[in-house]
Protein backbone atom coordinates (compact mmCIF):
# COMPACT_ATOMS: atom_id res chain seq x y z
CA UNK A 1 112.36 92.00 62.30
CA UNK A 2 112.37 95.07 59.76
CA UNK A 3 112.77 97.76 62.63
CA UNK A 4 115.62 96.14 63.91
CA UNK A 5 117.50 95.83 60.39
CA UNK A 6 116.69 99.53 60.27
CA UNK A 7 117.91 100.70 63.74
CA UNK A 8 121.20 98.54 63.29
CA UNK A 9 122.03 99.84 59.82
CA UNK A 10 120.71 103.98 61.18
CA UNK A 11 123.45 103.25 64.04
CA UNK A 12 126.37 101.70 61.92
CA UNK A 13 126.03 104.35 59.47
CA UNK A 14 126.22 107.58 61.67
CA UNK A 15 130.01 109.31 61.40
CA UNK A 16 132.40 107.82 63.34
CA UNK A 17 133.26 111.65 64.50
CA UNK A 18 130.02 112.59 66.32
CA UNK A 19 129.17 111.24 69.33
CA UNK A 20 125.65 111.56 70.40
CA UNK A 21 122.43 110.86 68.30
CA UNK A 22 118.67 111.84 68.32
CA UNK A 23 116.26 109.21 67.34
CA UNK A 24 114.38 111.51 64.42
CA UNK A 25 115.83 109.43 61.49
CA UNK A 26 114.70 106.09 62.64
CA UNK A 27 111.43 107.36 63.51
CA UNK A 28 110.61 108.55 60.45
CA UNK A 29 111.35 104.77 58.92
CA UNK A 30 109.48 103.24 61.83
CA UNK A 31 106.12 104.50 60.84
CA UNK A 32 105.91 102.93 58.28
CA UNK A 33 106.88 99.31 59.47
CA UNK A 34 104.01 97.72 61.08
CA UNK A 35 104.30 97.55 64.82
CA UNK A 36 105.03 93.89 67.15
CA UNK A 37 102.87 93.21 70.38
CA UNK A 38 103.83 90.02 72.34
CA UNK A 39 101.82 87.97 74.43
CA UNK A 40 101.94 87.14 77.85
CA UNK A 41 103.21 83.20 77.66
CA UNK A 42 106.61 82.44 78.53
CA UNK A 43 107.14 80.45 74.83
CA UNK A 44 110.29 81.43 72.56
CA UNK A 45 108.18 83.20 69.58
CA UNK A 46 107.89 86.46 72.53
CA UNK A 47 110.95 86.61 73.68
CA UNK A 48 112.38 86.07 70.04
CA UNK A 49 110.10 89.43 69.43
CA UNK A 50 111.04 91.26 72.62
CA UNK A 51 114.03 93.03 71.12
CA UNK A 52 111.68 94.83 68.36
CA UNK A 53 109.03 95.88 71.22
CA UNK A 54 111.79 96.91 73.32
CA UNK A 55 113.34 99.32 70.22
CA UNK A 56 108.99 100.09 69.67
CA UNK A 57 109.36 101.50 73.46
CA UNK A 58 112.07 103.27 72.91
CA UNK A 59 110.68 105.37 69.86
CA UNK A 60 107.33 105.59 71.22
CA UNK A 61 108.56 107.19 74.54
CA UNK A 62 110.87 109.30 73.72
CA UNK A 63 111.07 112.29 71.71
CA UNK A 64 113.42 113.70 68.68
CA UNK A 65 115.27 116.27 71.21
CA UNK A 66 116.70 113.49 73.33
CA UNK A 67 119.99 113.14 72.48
CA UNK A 68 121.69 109.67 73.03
CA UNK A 69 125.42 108.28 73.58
CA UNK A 70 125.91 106.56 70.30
CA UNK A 71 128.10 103.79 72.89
CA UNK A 72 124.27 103.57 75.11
CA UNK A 73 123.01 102.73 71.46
CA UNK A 74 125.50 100.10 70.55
CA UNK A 75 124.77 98.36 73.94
CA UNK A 76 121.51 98.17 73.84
CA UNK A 77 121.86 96.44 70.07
CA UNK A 78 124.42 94.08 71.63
CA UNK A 79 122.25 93.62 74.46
CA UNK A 80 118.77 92.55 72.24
CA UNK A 81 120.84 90.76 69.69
CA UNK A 82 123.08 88.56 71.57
CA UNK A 83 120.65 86.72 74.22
CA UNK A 84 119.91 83.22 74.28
CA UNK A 85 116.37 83.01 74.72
CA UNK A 86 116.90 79.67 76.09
CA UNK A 87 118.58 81.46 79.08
CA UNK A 88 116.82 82.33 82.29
CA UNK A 89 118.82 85.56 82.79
CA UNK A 90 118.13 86.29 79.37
CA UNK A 91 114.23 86.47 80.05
CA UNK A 92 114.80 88.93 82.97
CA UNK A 93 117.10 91.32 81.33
CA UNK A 94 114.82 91.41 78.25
CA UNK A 95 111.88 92.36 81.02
CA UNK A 96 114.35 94.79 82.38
CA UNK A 97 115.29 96.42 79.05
CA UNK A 98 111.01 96.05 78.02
CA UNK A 99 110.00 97.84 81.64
CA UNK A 100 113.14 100.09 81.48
CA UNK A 101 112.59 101.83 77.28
CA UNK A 102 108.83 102.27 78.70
CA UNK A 103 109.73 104.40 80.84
CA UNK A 104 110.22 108.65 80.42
CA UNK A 105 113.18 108.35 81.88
CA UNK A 106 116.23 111.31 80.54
CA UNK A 107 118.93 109.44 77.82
CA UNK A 108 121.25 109.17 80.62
CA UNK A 109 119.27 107.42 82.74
CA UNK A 110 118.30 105.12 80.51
CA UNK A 111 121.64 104.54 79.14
CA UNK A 112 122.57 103.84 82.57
CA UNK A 113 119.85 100.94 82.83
CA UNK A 114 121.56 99.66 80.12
CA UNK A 115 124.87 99.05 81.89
CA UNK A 116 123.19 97.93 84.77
CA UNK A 117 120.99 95.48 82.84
CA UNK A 118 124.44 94.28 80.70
CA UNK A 119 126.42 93.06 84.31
CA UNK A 120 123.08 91.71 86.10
CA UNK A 121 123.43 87.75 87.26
CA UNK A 122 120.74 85.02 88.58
CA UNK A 123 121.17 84.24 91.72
CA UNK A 124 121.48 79.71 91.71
CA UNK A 125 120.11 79.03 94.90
CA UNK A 126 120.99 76.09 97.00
CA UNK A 127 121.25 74.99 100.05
CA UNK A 128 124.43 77.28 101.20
CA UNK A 129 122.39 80.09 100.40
CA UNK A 130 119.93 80.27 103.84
CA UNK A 131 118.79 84.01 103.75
CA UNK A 132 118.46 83.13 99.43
CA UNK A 133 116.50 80.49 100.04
CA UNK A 134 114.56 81.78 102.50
CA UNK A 135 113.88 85.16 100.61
CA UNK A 136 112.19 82.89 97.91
CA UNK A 137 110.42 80.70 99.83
CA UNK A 138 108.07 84.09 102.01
CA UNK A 139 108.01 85.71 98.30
CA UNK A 140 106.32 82.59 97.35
CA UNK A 141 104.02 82.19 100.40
CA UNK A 142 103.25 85.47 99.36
CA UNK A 143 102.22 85.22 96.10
CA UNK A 144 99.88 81.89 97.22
CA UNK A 145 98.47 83.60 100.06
CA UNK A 146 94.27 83.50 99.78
CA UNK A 147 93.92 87.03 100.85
CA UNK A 148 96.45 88.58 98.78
CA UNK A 149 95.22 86.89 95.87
CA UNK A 150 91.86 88.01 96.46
CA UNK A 151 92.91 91.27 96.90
CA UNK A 152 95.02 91.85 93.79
CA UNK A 153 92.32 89.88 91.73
CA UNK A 154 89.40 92.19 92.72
CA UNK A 155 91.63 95.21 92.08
CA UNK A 156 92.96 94.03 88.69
CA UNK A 157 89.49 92.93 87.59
CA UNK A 158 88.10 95.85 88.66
CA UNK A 159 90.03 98.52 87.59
CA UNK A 160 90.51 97.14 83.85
CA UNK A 161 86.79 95.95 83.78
CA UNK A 162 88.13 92.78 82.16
CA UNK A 163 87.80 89.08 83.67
CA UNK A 164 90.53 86.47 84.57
CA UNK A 165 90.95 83.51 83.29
CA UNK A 166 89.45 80.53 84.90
CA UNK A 167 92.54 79.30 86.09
CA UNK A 168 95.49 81.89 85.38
CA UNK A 169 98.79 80.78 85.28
CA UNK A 170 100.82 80.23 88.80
CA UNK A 171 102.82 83.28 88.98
CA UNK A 172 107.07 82.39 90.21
CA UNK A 173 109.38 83.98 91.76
CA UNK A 174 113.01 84.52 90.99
CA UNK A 175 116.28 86.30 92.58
CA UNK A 176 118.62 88.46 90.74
CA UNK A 177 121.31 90.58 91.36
CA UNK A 178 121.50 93.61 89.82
CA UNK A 179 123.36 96.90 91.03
CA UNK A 180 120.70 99.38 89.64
CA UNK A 181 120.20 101.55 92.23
CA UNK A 182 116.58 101.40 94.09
CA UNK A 183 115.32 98.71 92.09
CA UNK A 184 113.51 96.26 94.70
CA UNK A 185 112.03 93.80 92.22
CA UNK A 186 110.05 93.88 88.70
CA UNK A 187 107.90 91.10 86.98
CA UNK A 188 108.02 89.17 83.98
CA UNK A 189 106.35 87.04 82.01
CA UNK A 190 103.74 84.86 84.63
CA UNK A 191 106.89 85.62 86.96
CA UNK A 192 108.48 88.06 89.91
CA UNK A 193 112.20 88.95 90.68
CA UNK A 194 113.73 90.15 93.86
CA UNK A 195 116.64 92.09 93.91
CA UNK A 196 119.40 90.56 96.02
CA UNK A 197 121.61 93.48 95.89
CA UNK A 198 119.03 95.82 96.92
CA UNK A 199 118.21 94.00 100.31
CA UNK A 200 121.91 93.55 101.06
CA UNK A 201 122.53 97.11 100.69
CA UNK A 202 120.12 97.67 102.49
CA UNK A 203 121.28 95.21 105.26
CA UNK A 204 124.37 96.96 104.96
CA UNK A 205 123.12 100.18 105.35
CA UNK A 206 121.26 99.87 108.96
CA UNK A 207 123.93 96.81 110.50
CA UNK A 208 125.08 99.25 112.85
CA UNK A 209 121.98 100.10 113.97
CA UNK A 210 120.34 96.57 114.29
CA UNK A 211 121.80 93.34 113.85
CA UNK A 212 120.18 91.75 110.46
CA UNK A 213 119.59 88.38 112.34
CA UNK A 214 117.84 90.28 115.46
CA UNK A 215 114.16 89.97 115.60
CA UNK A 216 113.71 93.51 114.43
CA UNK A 217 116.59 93.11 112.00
CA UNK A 218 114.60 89.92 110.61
CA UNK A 219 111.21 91.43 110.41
CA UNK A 220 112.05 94.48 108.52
CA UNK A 221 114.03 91.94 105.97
CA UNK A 222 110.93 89.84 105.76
CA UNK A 223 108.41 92.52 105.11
CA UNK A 224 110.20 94.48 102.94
CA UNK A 225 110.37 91.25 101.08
CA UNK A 226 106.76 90.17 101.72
CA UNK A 227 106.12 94.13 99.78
CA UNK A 228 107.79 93.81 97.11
CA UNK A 229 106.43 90.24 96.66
CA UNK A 230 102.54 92.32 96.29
CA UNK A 231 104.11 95.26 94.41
CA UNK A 232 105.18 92.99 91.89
CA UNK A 233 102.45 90.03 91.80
CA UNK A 234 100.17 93.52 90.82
CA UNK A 235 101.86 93.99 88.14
CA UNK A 236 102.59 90.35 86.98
CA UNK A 237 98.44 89.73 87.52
CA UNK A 238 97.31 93.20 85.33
CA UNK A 239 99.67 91.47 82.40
CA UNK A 240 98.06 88.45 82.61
CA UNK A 241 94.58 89.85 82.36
CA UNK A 242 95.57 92.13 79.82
CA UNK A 243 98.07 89.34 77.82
CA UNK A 244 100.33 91.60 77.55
CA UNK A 245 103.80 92.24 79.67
CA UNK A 246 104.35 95.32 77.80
CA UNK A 247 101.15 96.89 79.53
CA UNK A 248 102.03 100.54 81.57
CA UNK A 249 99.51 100.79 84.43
CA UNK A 250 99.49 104.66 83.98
CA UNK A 251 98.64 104.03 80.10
CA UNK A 252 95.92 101.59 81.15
CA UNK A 253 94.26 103.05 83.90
CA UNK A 254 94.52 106.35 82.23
CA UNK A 255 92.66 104.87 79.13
CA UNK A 256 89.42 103.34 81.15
CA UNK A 257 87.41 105.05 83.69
CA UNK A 258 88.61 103.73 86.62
CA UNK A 259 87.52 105.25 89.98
CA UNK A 260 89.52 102.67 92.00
CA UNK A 261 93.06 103.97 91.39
CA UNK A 262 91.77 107.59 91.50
CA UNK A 263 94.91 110.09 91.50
CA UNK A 264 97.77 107.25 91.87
CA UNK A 265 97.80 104.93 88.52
CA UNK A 266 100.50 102.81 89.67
CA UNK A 267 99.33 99.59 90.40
CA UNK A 268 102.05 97.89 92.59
CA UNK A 269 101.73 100.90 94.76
CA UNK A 270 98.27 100.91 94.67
CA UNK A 271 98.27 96.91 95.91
CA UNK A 272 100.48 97.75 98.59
CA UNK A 273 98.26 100.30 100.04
CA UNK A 274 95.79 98.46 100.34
CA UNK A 275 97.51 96.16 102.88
CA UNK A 276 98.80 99.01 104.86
CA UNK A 277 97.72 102.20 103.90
CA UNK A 278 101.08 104.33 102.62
CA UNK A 279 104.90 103.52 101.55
CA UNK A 280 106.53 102.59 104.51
CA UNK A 281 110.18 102.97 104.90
CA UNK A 282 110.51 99.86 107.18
CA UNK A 283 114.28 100.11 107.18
CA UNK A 284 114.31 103.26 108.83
CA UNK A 285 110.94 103.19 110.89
CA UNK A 286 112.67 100.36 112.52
CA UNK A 287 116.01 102.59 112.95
CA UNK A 288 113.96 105.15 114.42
CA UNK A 289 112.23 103.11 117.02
CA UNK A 290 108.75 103.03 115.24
CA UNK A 291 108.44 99.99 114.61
CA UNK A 292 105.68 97.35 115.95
CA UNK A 293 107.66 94.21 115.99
CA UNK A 294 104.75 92.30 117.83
CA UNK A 295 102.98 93.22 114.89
CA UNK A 296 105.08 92.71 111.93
CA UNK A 297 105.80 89.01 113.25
CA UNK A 298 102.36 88.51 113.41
CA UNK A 299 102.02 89.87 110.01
CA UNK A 300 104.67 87.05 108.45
CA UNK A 301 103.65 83.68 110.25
CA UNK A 302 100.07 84.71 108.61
CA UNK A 303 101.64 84.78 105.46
CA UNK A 304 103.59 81.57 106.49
CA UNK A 305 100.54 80.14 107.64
CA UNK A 306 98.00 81.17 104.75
CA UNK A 307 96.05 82.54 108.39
CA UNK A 308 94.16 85.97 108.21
CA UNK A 309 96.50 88.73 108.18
CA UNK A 310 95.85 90.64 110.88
CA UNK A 311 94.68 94.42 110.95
CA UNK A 312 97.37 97.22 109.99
CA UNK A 313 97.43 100.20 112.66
CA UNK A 314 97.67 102.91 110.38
CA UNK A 315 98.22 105.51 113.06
CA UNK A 316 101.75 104.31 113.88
CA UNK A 317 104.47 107.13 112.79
CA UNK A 318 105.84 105.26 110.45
CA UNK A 319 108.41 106.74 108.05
CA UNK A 320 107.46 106.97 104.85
CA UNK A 321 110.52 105.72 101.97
CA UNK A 322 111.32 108.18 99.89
CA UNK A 323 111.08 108.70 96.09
CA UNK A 324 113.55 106.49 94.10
CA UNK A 325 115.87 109.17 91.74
CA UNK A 326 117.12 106.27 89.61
CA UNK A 327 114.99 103.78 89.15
CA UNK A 328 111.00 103.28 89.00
CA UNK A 329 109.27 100.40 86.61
CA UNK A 330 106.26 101.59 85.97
CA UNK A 331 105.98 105.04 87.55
CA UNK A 332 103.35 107.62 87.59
CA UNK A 333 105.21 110.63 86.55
CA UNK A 334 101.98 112.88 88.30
CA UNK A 335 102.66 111.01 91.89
CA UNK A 336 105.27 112.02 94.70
CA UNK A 337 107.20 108.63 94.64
CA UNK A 338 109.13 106.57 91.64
CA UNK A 339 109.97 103.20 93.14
CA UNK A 340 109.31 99.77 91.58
């Protein structure tokens, strides 16, 4: 792991007086150490090479103006060098730290992924934790659904012009808490997370205006779930047909001629649109009475059911969720909206 000796040793030797670094020196040393790529199976040997891809990501997108907190720097060492690998929080916050270092985000940002990434927890699931429990279970109904699968497979196949395997592996879901704000979900390796804290603070957010165990309440829960459950089975397909979690959809798509993703390279979003047409804001469609709750119910026992998902009425006003300022795995910088 040469580029890690070589960032550790860059880091420890800067003055203790200055407090902000650029990323020119170990650049310089990094070209000539030959570069790591992982593969996409969930086996020790990747994750044991994660932290050198993750410091590869860092280099390779970002340039020598950025100016980092030397602190951001030390955490992020701590944070590659310390994991148990054994661990299943370990796995995710290396995927966080792999998706997050990929991304052109500003040094302060990033450094704040970093804290974010350092305090986020698994959520253990049992049977005190209903709306847990039941989270998981319609984000794996999801992911199993015939139509969805079909859906994502065509698009993935087509738009990197490379086949699936026979049988690729079944894809799982997870739920984690982590207080980085906007992020819904992200994949891993043959694996999805949902963000707890996101949907409670959400819930939080519109209890006033409809109780979260109402019908309506219940629906927008479920399909915000049942939408980030697509976004991020895109994502977590495209890696397995490339065998690679490090892929970036923009870097892909941008690299083949690929008339299905046109203007908008970002395949979650791409996935979700297919389904219904634009980025809904179902939180506050439903908190501004445009919301089809006949509909939306309809939409979830076919996904319970493994039924045909009925037709989406795209000329319903529905609102559409904004950009995300602070978070966005796997963004297309060119598009009007950053979200995971």
């Amino acid at each position: 792991m040469e580029l890690s000796h070589e960032f550790q040793t860059f880091i420890h030797s800067l003055p203790t007086t200055i407090t902000t670094t650029n990323l020119s020196d170990v650049r310089e040393k990094a070209k000539f150490i030959t570069p790591l790529s992982i593969s996409n199976d969930d086996i020790p040997e990747n994750f044991n090479k994660m932290s050198v891809v993750i410091l590869q990501n860092l280099l390779n997108y970002h340039d020598d103006n950025e100016m980092f907190p030397i602190s951001s720097l030390k955490l992020l060492l701590d944070l590659i060098g310390t994991f148990d690998i054994s661990d299943s929080i370990t796995k995710s916050k290396l995927m966080l730290l792999l998706h997050g270092t990929k991304l052109k985000l500003s040094s302060e940002r990033l450094c704040s992924w970093f804290v974010k990434v350092k305090l986020m927890k698994e959520m253990i699931i049992d049977d005190t934790h209903e709306h847990l429990n039941r989270w998981k279970t319609l984000a794996s109904l999801t992911l199993n659904h015939p139509i969805v699968i079909g859906v994502i497979n065509s698009l993935a196949t087509n738009g990197t012009g490379i086949c699936l395997p026979n049988i690729p592996p079944s894809i799982q879901v997870e739920i984690i808490d982590c207080t980085l704000a906007g992020l819904r979900g992200f994949c891993g390796i043959n694996k999805i997370y949902i963000n707890a804290a996101y949907i409670r603070s959400q819930i939080s957010t519109y209890s006033t205006i409809y109780h979260p165990d109402s019908p309506i309440g219940k629906s927008v829960v479920e399909m915000d779930i049942c939408t980030i459950a697509i976004h991020e089975f895109g994502h977590a397909r495209l890696r397995q047909i490339t065998n690679n979690p490090n892929t970036c959809t923009p870097d892909l798509f941008n690299s083949v001629a690929c008339s299905t993703v046109n203007e908008r390279s970002e395949f979650g979003r791409l996935c979700k649109m297919i389904f219904f047409f634009d980025q809904i804001d179902y939180w506050q469609s439903a908190a501004d009475n445009k919301w089809d709750l006949d509909y939306f119910q309809q939409y979830i026992k076919a996904i319970e059911s493994s039924s045909a998902i009925p037709p989406f009425n795209s000329t319903n006003n529905y609102i559409k969720r904004f950009p995300s300022t602070t978070s966005g795995l796997d963004i297309d910088l060119t598009a009007d909206d950053y979200y995971v």
